[in-house]
N, C-alpha and C. Protein backbone atom coordinates (compact mmCIF):
# COMPACT_ATOMS: atom_id res chain seq x y z
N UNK A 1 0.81 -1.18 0.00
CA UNK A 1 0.00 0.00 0.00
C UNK A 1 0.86 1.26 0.00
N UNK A 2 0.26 2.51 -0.33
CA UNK A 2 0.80 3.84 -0.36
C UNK A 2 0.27 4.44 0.62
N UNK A 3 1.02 5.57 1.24
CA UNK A 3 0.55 6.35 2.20
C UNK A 3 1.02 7.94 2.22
N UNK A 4 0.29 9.04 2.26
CA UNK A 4 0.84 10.04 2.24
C UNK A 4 0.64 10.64 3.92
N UNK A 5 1.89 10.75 4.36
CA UNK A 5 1.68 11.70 5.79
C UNK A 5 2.25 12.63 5.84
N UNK A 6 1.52 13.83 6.43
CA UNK A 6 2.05 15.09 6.46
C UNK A 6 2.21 15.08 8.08
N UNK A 7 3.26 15.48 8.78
CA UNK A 7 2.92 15.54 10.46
C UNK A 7 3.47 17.06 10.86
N UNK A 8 3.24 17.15 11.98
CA UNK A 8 3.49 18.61 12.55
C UNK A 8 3.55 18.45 14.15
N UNK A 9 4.10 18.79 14.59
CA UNK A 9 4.56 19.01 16.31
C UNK A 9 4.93 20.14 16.71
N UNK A 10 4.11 20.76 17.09
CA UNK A 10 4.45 21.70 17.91
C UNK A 10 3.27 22.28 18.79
N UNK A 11 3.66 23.41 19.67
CA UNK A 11 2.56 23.72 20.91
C UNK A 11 1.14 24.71 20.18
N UNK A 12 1.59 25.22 18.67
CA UNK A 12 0.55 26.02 18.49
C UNK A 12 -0.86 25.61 18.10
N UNK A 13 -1.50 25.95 17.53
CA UNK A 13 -3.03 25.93 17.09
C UNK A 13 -3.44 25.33 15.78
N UNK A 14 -2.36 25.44 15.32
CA UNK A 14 -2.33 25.05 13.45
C UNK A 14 -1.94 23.97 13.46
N UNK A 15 -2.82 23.21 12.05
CA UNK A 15 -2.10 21.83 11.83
C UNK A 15 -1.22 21.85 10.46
N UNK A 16 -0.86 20.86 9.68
CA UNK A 16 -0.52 20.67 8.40
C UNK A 16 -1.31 21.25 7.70
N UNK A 17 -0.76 21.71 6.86
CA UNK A 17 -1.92 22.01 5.57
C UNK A 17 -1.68 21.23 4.38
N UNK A 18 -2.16 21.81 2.98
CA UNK A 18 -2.24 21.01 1.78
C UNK A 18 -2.81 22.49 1.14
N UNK A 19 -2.85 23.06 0.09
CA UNK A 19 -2.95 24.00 -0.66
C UNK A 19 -3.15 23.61 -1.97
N UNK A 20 -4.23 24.42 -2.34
CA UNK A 20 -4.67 24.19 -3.84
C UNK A 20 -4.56 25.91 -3.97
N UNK A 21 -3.64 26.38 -5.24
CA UNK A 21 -3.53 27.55 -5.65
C UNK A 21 -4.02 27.65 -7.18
N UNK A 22 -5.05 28.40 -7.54
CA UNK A 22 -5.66 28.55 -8.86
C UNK A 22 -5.93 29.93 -9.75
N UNK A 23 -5.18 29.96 -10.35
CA UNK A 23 -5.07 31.66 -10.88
C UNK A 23 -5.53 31.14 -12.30
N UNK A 24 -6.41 31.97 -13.37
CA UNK A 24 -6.27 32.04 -14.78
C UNK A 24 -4.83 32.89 -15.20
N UNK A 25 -4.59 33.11 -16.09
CA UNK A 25 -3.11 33.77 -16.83
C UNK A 25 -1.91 32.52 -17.00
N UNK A 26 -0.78 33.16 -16.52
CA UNK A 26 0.55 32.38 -15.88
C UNK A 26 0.99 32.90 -14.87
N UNK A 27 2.31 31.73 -14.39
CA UNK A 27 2.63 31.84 -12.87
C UNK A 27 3.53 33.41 -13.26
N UNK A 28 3.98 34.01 -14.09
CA UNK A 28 4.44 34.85 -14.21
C UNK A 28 3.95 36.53 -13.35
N UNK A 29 2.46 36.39 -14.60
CA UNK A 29 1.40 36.97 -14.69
C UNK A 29 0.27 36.26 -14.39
N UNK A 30 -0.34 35.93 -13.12
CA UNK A 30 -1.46 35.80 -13.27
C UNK A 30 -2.73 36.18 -12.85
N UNK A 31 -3.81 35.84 -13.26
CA UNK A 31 -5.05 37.12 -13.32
C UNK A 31 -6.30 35.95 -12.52
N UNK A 32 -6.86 36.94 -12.25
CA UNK A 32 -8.15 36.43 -11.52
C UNK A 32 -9.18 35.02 -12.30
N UNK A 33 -9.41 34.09 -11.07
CA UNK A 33 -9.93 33.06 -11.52
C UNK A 33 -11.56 33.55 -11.95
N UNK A 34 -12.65 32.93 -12.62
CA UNK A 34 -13.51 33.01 -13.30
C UNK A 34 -14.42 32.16 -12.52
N UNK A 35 -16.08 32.38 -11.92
CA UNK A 35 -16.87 31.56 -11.64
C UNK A 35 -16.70 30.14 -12.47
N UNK A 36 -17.05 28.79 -11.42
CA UNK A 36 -17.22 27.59 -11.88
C UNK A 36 -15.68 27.18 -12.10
N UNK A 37 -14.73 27.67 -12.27
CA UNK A 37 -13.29 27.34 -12.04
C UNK A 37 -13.13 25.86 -11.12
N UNK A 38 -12.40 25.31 -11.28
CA UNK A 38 -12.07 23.90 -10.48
C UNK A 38 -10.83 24.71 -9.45
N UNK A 39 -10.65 24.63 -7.91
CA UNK A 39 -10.25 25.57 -7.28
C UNK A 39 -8.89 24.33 -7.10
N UNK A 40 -9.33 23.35 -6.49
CA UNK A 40 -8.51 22.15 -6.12
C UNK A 40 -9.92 20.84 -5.83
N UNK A 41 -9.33 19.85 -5.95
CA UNK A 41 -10.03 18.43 -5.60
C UNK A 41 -8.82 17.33 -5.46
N UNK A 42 -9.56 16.51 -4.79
CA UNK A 42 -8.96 14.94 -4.86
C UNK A 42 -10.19 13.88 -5.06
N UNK A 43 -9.24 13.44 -6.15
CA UNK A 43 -10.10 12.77 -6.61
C UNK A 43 -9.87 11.21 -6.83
N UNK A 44 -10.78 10.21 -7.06
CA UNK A 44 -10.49 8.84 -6.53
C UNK A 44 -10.94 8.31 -7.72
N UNK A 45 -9.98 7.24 -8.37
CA UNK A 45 -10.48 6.56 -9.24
C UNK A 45 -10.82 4.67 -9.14
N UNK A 46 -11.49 4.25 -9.83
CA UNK A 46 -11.27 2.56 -9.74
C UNK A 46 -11.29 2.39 -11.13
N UNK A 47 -10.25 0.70 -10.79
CA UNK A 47 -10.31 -0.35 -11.94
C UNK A 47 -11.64 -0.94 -12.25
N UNK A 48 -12.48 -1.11 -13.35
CA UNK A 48 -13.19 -1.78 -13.59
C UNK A 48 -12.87 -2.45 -14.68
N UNK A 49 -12.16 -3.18 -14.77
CA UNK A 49 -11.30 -4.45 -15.48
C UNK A 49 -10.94 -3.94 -16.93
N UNK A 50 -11.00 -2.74 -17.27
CA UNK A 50 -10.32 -3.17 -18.37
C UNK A 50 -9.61 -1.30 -18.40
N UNK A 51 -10.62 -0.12 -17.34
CA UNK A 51 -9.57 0.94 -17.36
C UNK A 51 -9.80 1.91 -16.21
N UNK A 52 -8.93 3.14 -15.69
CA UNK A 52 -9.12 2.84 -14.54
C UNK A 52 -11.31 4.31 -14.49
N UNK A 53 -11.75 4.50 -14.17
CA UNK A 53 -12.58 5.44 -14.00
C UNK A 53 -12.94 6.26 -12.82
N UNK A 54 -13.42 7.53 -13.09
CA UNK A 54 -13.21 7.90 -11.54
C UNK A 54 -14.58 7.91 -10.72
N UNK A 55 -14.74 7.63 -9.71
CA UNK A 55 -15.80 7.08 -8.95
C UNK A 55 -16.44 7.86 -7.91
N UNK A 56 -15.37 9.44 -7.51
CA UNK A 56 -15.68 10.72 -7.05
C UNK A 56 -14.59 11.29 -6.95
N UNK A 57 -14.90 12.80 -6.40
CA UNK A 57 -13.93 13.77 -6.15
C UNK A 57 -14.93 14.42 -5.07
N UNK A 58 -13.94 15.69 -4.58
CA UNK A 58 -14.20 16.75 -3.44
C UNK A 58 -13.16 18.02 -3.83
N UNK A 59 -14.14 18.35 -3.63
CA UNK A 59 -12.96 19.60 -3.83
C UNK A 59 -13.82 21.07 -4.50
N UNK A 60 -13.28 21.96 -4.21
CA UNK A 60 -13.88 23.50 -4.19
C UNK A 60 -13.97 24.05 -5.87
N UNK A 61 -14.65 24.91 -5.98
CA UNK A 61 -15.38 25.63 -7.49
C UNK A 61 -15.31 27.12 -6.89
N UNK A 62 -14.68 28.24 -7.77
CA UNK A 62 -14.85 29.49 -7.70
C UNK A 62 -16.37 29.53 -7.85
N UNK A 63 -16.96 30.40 -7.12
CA UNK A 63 -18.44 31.09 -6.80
C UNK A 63 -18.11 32.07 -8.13
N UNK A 64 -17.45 32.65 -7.80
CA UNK A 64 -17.09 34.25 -8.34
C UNK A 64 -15.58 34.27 -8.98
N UNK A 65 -15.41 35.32 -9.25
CA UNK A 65 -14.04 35.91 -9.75
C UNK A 65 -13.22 36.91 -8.22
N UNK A 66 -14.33 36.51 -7.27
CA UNK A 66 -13.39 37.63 -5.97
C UNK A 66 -12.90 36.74 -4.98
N UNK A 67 -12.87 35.21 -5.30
CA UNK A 67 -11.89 34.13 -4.07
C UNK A 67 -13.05 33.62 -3.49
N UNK A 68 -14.46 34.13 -3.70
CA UNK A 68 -15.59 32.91 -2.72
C UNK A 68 -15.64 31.35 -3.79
N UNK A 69 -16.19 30.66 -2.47
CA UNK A 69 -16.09 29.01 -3.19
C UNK A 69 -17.15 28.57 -2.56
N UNK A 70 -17.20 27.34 -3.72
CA UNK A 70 -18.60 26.06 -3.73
C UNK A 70 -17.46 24.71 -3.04
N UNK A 71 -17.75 24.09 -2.09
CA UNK A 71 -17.42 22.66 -1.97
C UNK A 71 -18.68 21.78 -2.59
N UNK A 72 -17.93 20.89 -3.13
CA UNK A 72 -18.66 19.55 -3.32
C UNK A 72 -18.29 18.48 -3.50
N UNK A 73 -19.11 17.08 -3.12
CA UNK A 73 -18.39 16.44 -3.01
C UNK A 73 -19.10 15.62 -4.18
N UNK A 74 -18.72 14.62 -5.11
CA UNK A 74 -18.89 14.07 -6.66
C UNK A 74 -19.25 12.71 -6.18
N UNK A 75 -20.21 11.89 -6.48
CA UNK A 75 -19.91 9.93 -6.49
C UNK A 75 -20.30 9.86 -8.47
N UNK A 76 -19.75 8.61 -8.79
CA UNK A 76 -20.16 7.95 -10.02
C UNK A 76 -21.33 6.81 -9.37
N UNK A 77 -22.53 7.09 -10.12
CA UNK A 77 -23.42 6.28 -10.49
C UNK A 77 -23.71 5.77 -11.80
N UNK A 78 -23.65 4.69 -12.06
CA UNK A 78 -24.22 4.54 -13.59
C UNK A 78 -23.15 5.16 -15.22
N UNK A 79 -21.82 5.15 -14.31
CA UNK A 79 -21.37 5.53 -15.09
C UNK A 79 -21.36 7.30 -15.27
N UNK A 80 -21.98 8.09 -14.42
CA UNK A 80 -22.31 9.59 -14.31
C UNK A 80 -21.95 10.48 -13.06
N UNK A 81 -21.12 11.02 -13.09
CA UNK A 81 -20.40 12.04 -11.95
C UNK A 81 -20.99 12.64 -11.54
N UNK A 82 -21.57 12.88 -10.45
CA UNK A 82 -22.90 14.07 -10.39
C UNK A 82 -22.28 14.35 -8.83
N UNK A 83 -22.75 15.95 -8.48
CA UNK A 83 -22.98 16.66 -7.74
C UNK A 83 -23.46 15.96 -6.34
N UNK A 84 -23.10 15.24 -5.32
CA UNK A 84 -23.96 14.77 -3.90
C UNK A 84 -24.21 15.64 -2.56
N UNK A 85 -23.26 16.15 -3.24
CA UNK A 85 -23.34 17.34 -1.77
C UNK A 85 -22.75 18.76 -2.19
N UNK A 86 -23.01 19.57 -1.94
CA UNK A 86 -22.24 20.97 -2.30
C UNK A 86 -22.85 22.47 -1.16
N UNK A 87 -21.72 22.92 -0.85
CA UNK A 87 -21.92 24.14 0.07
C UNK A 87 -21.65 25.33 -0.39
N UNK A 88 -22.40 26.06 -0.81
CA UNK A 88 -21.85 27.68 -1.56
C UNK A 88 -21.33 28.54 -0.30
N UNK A 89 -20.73 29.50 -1.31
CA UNK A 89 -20.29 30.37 -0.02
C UNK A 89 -21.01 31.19 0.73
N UNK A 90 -22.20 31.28 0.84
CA UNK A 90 -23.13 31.67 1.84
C UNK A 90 -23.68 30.81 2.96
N UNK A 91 -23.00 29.42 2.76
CA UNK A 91 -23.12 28.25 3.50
C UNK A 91 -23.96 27.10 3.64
N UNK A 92 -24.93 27.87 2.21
CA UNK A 92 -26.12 26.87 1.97
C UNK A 92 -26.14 25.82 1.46
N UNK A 93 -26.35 24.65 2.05
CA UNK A 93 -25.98 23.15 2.05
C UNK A 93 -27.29 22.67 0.69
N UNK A 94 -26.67 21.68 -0.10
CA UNK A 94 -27.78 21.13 -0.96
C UNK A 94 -27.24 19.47 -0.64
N UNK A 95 -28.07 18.58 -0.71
CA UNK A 95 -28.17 17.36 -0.98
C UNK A 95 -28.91 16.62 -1.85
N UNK A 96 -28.35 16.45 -2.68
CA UNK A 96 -28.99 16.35 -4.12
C UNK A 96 -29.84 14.99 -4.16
N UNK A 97 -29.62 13.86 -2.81
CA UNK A 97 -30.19 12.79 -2.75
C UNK A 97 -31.17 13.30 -1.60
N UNK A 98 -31.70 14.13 -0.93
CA UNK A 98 -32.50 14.27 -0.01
C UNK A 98 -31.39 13.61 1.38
N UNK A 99 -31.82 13.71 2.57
CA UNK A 99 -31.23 13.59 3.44
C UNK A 99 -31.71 12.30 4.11
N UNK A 100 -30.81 11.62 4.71
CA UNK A 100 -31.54 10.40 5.28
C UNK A 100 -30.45 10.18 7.01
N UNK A 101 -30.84 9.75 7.70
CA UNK A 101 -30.08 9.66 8.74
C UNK A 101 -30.93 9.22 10.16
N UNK A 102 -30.01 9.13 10.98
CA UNK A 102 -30.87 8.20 12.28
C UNK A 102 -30.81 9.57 13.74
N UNK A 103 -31.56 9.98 13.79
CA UNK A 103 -31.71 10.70 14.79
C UNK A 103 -31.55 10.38 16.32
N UNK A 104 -31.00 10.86 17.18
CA UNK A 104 -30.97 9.73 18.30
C UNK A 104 -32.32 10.37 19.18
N UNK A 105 -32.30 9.29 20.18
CA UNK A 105 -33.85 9.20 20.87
C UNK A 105 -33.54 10.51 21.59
N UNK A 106 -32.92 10.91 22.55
CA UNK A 106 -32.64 12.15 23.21
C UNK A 106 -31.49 13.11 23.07
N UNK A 107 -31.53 14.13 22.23
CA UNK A 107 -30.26 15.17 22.35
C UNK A 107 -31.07 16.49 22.46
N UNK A 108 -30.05 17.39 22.97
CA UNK A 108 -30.62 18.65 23.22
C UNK A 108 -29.62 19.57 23.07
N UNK A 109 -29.94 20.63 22.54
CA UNK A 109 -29.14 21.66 22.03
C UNK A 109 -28.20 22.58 23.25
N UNK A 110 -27.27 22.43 22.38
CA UNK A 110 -25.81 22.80 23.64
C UNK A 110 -25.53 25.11 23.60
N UNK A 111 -25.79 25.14 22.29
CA UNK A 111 -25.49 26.50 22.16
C UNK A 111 -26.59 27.41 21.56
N UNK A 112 -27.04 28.54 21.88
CA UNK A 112 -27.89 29.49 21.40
C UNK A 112 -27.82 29.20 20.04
N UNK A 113 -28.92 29.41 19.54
CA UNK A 113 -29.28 29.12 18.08
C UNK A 113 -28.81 27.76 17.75
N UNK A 114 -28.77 27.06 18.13
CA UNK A 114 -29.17 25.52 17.71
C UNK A 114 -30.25 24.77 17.62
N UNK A 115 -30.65 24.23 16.66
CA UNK A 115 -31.51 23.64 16.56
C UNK A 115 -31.39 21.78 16.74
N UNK A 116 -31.94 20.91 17.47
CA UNK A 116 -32.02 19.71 17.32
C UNK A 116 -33.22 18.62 16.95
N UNK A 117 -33.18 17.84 16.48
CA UNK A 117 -34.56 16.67 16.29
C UNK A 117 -33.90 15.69 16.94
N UNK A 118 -34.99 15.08 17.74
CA UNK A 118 -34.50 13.86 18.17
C UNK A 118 -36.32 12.59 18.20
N UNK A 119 -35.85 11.77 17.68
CA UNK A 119 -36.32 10.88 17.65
C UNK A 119 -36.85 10.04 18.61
N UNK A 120 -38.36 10.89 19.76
CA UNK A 120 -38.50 10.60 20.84
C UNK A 120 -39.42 9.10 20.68
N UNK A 121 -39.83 8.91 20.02
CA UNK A 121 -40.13 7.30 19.90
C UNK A 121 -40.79 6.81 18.38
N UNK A 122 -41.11 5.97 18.69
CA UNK A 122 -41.60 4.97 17.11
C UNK A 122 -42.52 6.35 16.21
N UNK A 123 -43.53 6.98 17.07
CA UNK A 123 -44.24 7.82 16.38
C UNK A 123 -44.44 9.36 16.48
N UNK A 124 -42.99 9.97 17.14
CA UNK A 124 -43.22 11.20 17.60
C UNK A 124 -41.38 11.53 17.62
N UNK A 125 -41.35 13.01 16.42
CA UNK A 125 -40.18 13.47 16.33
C UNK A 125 -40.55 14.80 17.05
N UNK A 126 -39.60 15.12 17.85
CA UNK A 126 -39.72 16.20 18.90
C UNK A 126 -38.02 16.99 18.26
N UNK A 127 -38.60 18.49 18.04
CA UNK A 127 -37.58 19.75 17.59
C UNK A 127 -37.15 20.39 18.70
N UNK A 128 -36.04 20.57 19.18
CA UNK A 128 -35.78 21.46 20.01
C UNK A 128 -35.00 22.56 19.64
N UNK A 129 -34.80 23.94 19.94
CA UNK A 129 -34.54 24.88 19.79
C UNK A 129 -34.16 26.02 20.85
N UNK A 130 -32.71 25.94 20.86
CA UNK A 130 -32.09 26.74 22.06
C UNK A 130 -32.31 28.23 21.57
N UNK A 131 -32.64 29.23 22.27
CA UNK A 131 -33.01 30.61 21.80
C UNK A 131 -31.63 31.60 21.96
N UNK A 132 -31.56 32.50 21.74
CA UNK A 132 -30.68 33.61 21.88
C UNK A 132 -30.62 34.14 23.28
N UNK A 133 -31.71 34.14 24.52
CA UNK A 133 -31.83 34.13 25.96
C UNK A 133 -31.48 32.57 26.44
N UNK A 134 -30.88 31.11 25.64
CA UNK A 134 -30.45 30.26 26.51
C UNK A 134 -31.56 29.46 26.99
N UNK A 135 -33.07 29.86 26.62
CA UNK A 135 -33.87 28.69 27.23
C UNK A 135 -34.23 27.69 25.67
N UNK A 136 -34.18 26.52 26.16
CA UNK A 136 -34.99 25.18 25.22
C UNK A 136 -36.03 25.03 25.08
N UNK A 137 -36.86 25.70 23.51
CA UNK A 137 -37.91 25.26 23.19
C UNK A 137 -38.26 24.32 22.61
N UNK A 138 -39.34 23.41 22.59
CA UNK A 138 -39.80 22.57 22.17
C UNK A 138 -40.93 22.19 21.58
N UNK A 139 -41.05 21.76 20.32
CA UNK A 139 -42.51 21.19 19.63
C UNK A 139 -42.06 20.13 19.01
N UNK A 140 -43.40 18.99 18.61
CA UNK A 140 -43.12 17.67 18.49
C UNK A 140 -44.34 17.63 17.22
N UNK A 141 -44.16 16.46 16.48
CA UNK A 141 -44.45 15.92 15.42
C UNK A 141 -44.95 14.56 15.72
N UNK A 142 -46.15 14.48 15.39
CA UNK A 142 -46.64 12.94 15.23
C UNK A 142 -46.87 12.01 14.25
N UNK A 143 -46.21 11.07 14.43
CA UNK A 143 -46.05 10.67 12.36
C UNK A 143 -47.26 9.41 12.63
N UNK A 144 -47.82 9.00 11.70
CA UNK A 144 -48.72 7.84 11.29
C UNK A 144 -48.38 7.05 11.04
C-alpha cells in the first residue's frame, strides 16, 4: 500500500496544511480566476477491469471571480459524476439525494441558536430549539 503523511509538532493551534492555488493567466502573470473554475479536488479513481474510471472527487469551485467558493463532493453512479453534496459560499448546504439519517432518541441543544430533532419514539419526532436568551424550546411531530 501507499501512504501520504504530512505531520506537525508543535505547541501552536495550526495543523498541516495542503494548498490548492488557482489563478487564470501564468505563474508569471497571473489574473483572476472566473466563476465555476475547479479551485482544487482529490479525486479517486477505480479499476473496472479493463480501465481505470473515476468514482468521485471533493474539492472547491470558484463562486465568483473575488476568491468565494462552492465545496462539493462528486460519487459515479451509472457511469455519471454528479454533484452529492455541495456548500456555496453563503453556507447553503444542498443534498442532491434528499437527506436520510438516524436521529438519536434524546439530544438537546448545547449552544444558542441551535436547533435539534431527536427521535422521541416509534411515532413522535420532537424539535428542540435553544433561543438567543439560553432557554430550550420545544414542539413535536406525530407521524402515522
Amino acid at each position: 500500500g501507499s501512504r501520504l503523511t504530512i505531520s506537525q509538532a508543535e505547541d501552536g493551534t495550526d495543523a498541516p496544511d495542503v494548498q490548492f492555488k488557482k489563478a487564470r493567466g501564468t505563474h508569471a502573470s497571473p489574473t483572476k480566476v472566473s466563476a465555476s473554475d475547479a479551485l482544487g479536488r482529490l479525486n479517486a479513481f477505480a479499476h473496472d477491469g479493463t480501465n481505470y474510471v473515476q468514482a468521485g472527487n471533493f474539492g472547491f469551485l470558484a463562486s465568483d471571480d473575488a476568491g468565494n467558493g462552492t465545496f462539493e463532493v462528486k460519487t459515479r453512479v451509472a457511469d455519471t459524476l454528479g454533484t452529492r453534496i455541495s456548500v456555496d459560499a453563503n453556507g447553503h448546504t444542498d443534498l442532491a439525494g434528499g437527506l436520510t439519517w438516524s436521529p438519536r432518541t434524546t439530544v438537546t441543544p448545547q449552544t444558542n441558536g441551535e436547533l435539534t430533532v431527536e427521535a422521541t419514539n416509534d411515532t413522535t419526532l420532537t424539535f428542540k430549539y435553544k433561543g438567543s436568551d439560553g432557554t430550550v424550546r420545544t414542539g413535536t411531530i406525530t407521524l402515522s
